[in-house]
N, C-alpha and C. Protein backbone atom coordinates (compact mmCIF):
# COMPACT_ATOMS: atom_id res chain seq x y z
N UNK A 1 12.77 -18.05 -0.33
CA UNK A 1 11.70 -17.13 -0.01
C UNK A 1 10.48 -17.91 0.45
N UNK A 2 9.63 -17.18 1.33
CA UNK A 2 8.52 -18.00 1.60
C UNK A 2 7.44 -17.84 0.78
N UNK A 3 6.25 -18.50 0.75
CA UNK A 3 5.19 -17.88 0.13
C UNK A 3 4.27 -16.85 -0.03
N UNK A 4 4.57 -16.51 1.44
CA UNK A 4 4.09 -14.74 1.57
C UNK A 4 4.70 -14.35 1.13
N UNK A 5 6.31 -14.48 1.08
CA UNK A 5 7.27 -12.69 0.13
C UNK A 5 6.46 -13.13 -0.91
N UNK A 6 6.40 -14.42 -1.43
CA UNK A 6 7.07 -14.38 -2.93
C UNK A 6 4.85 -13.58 -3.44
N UNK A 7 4.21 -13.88 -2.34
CA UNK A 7 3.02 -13.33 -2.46
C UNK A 7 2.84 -11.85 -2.38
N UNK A 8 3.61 -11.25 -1.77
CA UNK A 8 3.73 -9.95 -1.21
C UNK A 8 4.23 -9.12 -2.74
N UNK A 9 5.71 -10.08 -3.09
CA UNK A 9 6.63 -9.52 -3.91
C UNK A 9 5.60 -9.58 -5.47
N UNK A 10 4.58 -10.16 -5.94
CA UNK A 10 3.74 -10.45 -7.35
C UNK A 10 2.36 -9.18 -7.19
N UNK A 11 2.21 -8.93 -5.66
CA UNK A 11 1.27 -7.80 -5.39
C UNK A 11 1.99 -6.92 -5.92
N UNK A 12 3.26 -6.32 -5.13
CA UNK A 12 3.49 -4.99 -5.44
C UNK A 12 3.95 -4.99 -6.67
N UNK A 13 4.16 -6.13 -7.57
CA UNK A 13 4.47 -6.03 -9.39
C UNK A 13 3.37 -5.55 -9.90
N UNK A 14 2.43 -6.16 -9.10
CA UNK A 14 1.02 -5.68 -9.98
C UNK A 14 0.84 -4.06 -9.84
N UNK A 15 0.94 -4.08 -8.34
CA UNK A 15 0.13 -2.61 -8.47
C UNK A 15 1.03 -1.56 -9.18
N UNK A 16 2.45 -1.68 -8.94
CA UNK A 16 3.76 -0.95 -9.84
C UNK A 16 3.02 -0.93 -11.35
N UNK A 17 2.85 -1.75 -11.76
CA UNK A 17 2.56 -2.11 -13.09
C UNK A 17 0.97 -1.39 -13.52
N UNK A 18 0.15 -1.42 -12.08
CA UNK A 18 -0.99 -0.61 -12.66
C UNK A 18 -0.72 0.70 -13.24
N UNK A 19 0.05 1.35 -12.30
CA UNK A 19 0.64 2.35 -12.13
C UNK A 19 0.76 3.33 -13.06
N UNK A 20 2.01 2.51 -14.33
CA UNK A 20 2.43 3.45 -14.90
C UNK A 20 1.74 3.95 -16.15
N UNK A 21 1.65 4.92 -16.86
CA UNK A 21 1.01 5.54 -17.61
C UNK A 21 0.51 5.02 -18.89
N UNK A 22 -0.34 4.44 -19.14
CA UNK A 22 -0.49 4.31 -20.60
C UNK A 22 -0.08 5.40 -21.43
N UNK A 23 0.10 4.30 -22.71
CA UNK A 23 0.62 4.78 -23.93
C UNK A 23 -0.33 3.69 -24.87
N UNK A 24 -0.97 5.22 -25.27
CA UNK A 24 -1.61 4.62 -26.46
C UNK A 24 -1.41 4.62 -28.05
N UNK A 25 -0.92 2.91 -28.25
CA UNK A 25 0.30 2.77 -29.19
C UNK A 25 -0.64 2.83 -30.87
N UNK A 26 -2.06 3.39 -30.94
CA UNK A 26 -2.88 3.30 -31.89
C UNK A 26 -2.58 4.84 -32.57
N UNK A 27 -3.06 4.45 -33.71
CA UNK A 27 -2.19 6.23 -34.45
C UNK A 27 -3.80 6.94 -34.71
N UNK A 28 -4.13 8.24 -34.64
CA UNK A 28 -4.84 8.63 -34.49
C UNK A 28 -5.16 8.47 -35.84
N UNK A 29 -6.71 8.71 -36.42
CA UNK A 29 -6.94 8.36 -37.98
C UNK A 29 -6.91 9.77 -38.53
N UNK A 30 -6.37 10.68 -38.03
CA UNK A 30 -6.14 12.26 -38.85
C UNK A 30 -4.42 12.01 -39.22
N UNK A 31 -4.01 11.50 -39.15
CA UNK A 31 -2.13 11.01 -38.90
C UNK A 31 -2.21 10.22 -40.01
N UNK A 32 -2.85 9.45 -40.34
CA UNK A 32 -3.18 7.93 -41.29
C UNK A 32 -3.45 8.71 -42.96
N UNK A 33 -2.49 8.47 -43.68
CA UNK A 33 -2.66 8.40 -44.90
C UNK A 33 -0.56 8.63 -45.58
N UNK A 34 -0.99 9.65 -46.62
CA UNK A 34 0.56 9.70 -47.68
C UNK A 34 0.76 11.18 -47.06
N UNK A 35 1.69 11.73 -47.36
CA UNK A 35 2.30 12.95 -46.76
C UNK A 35 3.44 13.16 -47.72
N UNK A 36 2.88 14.34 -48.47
CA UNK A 36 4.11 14.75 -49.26
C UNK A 36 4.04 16.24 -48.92
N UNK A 37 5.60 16.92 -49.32
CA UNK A 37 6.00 18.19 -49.43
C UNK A 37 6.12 18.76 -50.72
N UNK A 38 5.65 20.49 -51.12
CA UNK A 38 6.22 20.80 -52.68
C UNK A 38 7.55 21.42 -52.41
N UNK A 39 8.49 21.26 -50.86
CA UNK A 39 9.62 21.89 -51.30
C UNK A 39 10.33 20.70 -51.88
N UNK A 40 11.53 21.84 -52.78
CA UNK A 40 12.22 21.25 -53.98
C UNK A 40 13.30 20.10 -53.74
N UNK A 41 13.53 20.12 -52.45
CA UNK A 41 14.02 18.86 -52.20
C UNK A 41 13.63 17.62 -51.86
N UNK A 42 12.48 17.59 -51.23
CA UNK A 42 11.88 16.59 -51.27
C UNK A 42 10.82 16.39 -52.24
N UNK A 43 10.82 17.03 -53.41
CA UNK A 43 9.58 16.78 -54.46
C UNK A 43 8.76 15.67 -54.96
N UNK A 44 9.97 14.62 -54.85
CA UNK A 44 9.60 13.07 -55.22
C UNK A 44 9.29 11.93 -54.37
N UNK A 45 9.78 12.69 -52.81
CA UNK A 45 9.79 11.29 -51.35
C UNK A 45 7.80 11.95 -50.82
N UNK A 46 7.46 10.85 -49.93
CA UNK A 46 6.94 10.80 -49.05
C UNK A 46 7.22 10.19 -48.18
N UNK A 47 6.03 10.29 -46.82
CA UNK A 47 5.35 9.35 -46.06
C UNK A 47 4.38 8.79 -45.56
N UNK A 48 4.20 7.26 -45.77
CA UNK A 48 2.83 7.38 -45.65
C UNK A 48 2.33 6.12 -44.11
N UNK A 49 1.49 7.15 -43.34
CA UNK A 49 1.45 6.56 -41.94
C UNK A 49 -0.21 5.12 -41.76
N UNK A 50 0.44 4.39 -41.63
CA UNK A 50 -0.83 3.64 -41.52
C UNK A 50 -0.57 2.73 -40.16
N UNK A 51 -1.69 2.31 -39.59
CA UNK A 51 -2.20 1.37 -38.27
C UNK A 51 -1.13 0.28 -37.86
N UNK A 52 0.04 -0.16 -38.58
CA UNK A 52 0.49 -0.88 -38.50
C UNK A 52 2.52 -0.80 -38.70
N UNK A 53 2.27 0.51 -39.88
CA UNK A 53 3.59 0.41 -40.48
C UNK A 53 3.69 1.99 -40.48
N UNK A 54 4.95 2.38 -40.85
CA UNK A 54 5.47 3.71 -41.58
C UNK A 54 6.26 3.28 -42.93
N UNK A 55 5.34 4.42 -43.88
CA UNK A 55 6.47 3.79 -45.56
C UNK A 55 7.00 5.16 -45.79
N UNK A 56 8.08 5.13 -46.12
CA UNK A 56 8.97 6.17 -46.28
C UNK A 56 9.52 5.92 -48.02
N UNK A 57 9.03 6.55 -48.81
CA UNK A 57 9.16 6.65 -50.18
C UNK A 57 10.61 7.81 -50.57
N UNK A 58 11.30 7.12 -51.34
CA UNK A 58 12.98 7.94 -51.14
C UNK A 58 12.68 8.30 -52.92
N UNK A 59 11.80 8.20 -53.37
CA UNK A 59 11.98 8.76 -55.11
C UNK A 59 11.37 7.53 -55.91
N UNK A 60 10.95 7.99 -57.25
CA UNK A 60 10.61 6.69 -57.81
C UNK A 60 9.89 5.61 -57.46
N UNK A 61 10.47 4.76 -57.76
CA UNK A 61 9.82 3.14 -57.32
C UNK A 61 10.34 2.90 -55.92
N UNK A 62 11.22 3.57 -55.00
CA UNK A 62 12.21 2.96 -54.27
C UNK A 62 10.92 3.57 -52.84
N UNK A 63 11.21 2.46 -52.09
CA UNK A 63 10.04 2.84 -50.38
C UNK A 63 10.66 1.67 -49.46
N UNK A 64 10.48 2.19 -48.13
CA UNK A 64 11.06 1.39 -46.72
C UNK A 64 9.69 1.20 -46.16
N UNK A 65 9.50 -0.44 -46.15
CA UNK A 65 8.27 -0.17 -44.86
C UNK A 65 8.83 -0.68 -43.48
N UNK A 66 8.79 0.02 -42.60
CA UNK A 66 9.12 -0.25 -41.32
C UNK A 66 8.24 -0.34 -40.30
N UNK A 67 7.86 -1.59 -39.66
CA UNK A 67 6.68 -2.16 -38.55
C UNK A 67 6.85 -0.98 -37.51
N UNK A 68 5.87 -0.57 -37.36
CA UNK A 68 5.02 0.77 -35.98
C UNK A 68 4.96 -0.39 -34.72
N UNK A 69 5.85 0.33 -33.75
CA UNK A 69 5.54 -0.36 -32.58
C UNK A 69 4.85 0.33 -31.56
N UNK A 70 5.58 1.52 -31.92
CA UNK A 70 4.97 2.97 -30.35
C UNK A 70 4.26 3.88 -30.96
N UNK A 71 3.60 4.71 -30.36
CA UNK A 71 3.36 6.02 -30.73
C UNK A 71 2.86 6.59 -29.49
N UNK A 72 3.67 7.77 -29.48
CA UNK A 72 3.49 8.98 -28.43
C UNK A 72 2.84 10.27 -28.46
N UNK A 73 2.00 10.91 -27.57
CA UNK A 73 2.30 11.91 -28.39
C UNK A 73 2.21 12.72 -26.94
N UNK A 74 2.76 14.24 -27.21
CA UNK A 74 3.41 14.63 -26.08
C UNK A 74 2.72 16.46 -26.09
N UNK A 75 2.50 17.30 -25.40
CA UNK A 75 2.42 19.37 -25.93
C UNK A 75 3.71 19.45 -25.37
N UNK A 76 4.22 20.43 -26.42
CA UNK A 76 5.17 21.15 -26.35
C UNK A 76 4.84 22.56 -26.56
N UNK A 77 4.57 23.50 -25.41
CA UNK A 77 3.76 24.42 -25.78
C UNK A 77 2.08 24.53 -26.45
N UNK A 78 2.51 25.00 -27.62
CA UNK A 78 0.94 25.15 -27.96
C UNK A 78 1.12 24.07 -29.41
N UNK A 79 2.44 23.03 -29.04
CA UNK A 79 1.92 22.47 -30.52
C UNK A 79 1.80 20.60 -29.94
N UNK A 80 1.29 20.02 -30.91
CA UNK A 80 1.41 18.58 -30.81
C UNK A 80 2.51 17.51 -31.16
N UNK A 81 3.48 17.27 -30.25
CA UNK A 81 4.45 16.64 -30.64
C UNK A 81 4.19 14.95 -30.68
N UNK A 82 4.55 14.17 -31.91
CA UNK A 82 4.18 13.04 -31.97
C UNK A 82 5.54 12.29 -32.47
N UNK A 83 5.64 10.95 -31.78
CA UNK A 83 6.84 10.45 -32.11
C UNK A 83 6.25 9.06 -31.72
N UNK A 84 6.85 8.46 -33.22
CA UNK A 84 6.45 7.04 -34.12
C UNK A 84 7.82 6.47 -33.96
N UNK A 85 7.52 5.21 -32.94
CA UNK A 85 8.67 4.70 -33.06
C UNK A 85 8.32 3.22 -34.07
N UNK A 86 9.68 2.70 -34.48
CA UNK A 86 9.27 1.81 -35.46
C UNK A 86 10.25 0.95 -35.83
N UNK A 87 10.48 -0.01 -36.16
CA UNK A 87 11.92 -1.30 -36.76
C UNK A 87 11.58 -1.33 -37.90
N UNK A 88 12.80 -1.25 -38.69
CA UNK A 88 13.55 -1.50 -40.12
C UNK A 88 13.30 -2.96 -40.07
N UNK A 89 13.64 -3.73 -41.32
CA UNK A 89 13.62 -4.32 -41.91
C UNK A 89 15.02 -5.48 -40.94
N UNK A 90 15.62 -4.96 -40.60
CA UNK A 90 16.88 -5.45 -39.78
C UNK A 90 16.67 -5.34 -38.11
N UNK A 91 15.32 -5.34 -38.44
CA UNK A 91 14.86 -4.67 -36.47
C UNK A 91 15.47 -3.75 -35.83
N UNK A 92 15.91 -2.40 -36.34
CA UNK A 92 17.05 -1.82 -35.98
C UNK A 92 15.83 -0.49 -35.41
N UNK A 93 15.52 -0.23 -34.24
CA UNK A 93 14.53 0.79 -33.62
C UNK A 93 14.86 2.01 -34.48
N UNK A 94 13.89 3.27 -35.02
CA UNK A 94 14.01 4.14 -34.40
C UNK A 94 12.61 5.13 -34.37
N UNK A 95 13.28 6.55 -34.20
CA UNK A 95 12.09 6.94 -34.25
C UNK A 95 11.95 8.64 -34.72
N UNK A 96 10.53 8.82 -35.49
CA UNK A 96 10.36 9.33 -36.25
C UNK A 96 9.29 10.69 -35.50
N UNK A 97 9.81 11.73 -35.20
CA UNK A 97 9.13 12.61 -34.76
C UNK A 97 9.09 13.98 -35.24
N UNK A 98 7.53 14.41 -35.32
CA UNK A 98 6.95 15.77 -35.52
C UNK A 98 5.89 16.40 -34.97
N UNK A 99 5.38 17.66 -35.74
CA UNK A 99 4.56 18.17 -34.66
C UNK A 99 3.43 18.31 -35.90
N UNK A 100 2.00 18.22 -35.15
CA UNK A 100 1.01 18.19 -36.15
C UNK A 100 0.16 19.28 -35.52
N UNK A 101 -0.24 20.17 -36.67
CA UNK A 101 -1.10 21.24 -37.08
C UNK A 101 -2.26 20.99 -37.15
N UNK A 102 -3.92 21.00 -36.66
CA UNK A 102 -4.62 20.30 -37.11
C UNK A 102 -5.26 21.27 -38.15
N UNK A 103 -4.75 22.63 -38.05
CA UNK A 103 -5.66 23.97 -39.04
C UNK A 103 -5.35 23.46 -40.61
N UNK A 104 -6.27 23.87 -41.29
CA UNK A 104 -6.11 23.75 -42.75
C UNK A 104 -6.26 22.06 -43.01
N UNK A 105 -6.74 21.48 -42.35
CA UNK A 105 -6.71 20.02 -43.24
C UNK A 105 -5.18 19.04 -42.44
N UNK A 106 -4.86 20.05 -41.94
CA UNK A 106 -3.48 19.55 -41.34
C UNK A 106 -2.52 19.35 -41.72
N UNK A 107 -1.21 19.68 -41.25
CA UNK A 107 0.48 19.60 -41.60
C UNK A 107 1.12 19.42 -40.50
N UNK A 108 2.14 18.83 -40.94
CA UNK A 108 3.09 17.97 -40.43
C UNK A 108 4.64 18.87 -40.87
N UNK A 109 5.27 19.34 -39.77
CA UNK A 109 6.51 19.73 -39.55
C UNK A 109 7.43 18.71 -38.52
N UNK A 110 8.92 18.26 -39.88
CA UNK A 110 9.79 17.39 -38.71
C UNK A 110 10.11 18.57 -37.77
N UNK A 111 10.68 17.24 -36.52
CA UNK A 111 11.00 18.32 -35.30
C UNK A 111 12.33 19.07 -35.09
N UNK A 112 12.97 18.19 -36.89
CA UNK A 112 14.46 18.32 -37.13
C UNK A 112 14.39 19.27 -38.53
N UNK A 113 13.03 19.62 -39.17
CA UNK A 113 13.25 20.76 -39.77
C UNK A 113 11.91 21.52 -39.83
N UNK A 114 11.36 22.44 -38.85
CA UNK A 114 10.11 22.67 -38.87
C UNK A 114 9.78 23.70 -39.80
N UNK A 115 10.45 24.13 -40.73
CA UNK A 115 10.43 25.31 -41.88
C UNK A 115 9.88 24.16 -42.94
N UNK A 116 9.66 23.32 -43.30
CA UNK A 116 9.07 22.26 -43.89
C UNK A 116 8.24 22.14 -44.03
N UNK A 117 6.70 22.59 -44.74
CA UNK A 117 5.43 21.22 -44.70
C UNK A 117 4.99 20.49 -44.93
N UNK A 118 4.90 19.61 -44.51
CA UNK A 118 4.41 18.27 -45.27
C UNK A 118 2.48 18.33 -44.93
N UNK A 119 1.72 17.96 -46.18
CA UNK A 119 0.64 17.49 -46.57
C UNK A 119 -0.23 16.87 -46.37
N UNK A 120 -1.36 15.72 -46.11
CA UNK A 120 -1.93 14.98 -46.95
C UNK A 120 -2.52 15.27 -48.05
N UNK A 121 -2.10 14.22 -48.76
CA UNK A 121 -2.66 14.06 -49.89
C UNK A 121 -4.09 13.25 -49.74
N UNK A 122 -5.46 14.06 -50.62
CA UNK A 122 -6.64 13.54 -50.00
C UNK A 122 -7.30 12.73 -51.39
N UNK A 123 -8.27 11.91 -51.36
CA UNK A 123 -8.19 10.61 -52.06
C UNK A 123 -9.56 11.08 -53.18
């Protein structure tokens, strides 16, 4: 290649690259705290979202913290869909999505069971 392509070819990376859409991977500070539910199945788990990580509390003493890499957030209609992507402990991706309410102090319905509410708990 000559030095013009290879000059030509680092322009149009750039401007491609201006291009595409940010994603702003910072979690909003209404999202940021513990999140529990009083239905009876989940009585004892949370989650709790902070700047860096997601901890997912399974009962008891027992919790997953998994490093926050992404965060999206998307309307779906008239609601706020947000999806936390994140690596396990084994770097194994995934990702964790719901829709947030901001009425009442705010709730959190998964997008896989929205008959659910989840909480914050306030300090």
């Amino acid at each position: 290649m000559t030095a013009r392509r290879i000059l030509i070819a680092f322009a149009l990376l750039a401007i491609f690259s201006g291009c595409q859409s940010e994603k702003d991977s910072t979690v909003p500070e209404y999202l940021l705290g513990v999140w529990t539910t009083p239905h009876p199945k989940y009585a004892d788990r949370y989650f709790e979202i902070r700047n860096d990580a997601i901890i997912f509390g399974h009962g008891g003493e027992n919790f997953e913290v998994h490093a926050l890499t992404d965060v999206d957030q998307t309307r779906e209609g008239g609601s706020i869909l947000y999806t936390i992507t994140h690596l396990n402990h084994h770097g194994q991706r995934f990702t964790f999505a719901f829709y947030y309410d901001p009425a009442n102090n705010g709730a959190v319905r998964f997008k896989n069971q929205r008959d659910i509410v989840w909480t914050k708990e306030t300090s």
